[in-house]
C-alpha atoms as a PDB file:
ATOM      1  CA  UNK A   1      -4.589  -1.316  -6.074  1.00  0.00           C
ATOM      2  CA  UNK A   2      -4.196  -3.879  -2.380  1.00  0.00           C
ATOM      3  CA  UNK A   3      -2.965  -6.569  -5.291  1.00  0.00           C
ATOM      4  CA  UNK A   4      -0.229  -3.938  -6.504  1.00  0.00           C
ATOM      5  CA  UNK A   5       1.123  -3.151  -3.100  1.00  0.00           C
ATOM      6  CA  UNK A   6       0.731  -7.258  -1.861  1.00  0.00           C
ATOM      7  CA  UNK A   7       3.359  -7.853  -5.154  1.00  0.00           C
ATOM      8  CA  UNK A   8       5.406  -5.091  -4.256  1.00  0.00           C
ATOM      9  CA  UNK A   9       5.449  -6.354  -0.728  1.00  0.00           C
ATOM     10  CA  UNK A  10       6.666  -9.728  -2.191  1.00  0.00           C
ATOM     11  CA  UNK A  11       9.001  -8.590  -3.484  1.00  0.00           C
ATOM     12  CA  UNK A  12      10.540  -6.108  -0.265  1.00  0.00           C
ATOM     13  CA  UNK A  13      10.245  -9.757   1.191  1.00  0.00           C
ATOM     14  CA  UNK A  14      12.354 -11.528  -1.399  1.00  0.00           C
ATOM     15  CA  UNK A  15      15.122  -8.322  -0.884  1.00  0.00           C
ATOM     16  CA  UNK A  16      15.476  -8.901   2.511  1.00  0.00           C
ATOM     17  CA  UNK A  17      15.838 -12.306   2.104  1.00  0.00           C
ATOM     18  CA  UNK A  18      18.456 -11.711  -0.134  1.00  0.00           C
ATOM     19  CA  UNK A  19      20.442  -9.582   2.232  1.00  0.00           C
ATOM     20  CA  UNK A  20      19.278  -5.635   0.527  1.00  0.00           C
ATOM     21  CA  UNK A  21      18.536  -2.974   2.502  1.00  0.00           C
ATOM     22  CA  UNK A  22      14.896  -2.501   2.393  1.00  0.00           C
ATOM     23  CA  UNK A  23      13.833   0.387   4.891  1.00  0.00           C
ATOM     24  CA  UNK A  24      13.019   2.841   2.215  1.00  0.00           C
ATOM     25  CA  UNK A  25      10.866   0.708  -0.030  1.00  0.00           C
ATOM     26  CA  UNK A  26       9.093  -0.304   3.108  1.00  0.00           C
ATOM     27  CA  UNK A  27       8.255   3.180   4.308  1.00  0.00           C
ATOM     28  CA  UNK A  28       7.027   4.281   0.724  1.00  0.00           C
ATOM     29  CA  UNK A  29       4.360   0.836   1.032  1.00  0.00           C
ATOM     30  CA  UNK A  30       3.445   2.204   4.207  1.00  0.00           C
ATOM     31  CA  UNK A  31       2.526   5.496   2.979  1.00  0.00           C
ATOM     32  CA  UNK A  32       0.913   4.133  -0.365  1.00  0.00           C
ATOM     33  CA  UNK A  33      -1.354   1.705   1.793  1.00  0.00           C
ATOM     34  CA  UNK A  34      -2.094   4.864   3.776  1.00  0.00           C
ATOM     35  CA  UNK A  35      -2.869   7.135   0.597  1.00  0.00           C
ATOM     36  CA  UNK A  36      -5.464   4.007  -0.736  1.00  0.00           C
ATOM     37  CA  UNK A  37      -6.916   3.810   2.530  1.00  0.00           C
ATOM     38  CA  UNK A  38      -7.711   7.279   2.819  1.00  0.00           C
ATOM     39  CA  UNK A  39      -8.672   6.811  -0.585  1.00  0.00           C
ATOM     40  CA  UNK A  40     -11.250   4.332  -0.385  1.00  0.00           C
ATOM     41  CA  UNK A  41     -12.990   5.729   2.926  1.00  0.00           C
ATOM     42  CA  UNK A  42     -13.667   9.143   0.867  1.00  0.00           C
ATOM     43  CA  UNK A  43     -15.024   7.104  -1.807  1.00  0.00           C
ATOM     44  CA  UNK A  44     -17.535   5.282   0.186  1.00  0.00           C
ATOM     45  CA  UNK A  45     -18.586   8.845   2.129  1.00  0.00           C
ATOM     46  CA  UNK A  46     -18.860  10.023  -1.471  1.00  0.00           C
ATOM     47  CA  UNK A  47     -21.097   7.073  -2.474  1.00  0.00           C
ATOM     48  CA  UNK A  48     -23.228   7.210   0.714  1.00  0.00           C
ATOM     49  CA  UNK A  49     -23.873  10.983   0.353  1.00  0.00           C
ATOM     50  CA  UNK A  50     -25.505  10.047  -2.682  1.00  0.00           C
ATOM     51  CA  UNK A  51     -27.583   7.909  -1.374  1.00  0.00           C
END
């Protein structure tokens, strides 16, 4: 899922290079890498409560 949002971050890169407005696409990264974040720390206080 971090390799889908580093491409998709390439790519908000490349549209700002080329001059697009790129505030929205930006803030919807943000709040993906937020959402996988939150994500992955539930899984690992899943997996250690099975421990």
């Amino acid at each position: 899922m971090h390799g889908q949002i580093r491409a998709q971050e390439r790519e908000v890169r490349m549209l700002q290079r080329a001059g697009v407005t790129t505030a929205s696409a930006e803030l919807l990264l943000v709040r993906m890498r937020g959402k996988i974040d939150d994500l992955c720390r539930e899984r690992e206080a899943l997996r250690k409560a099975v421990d």
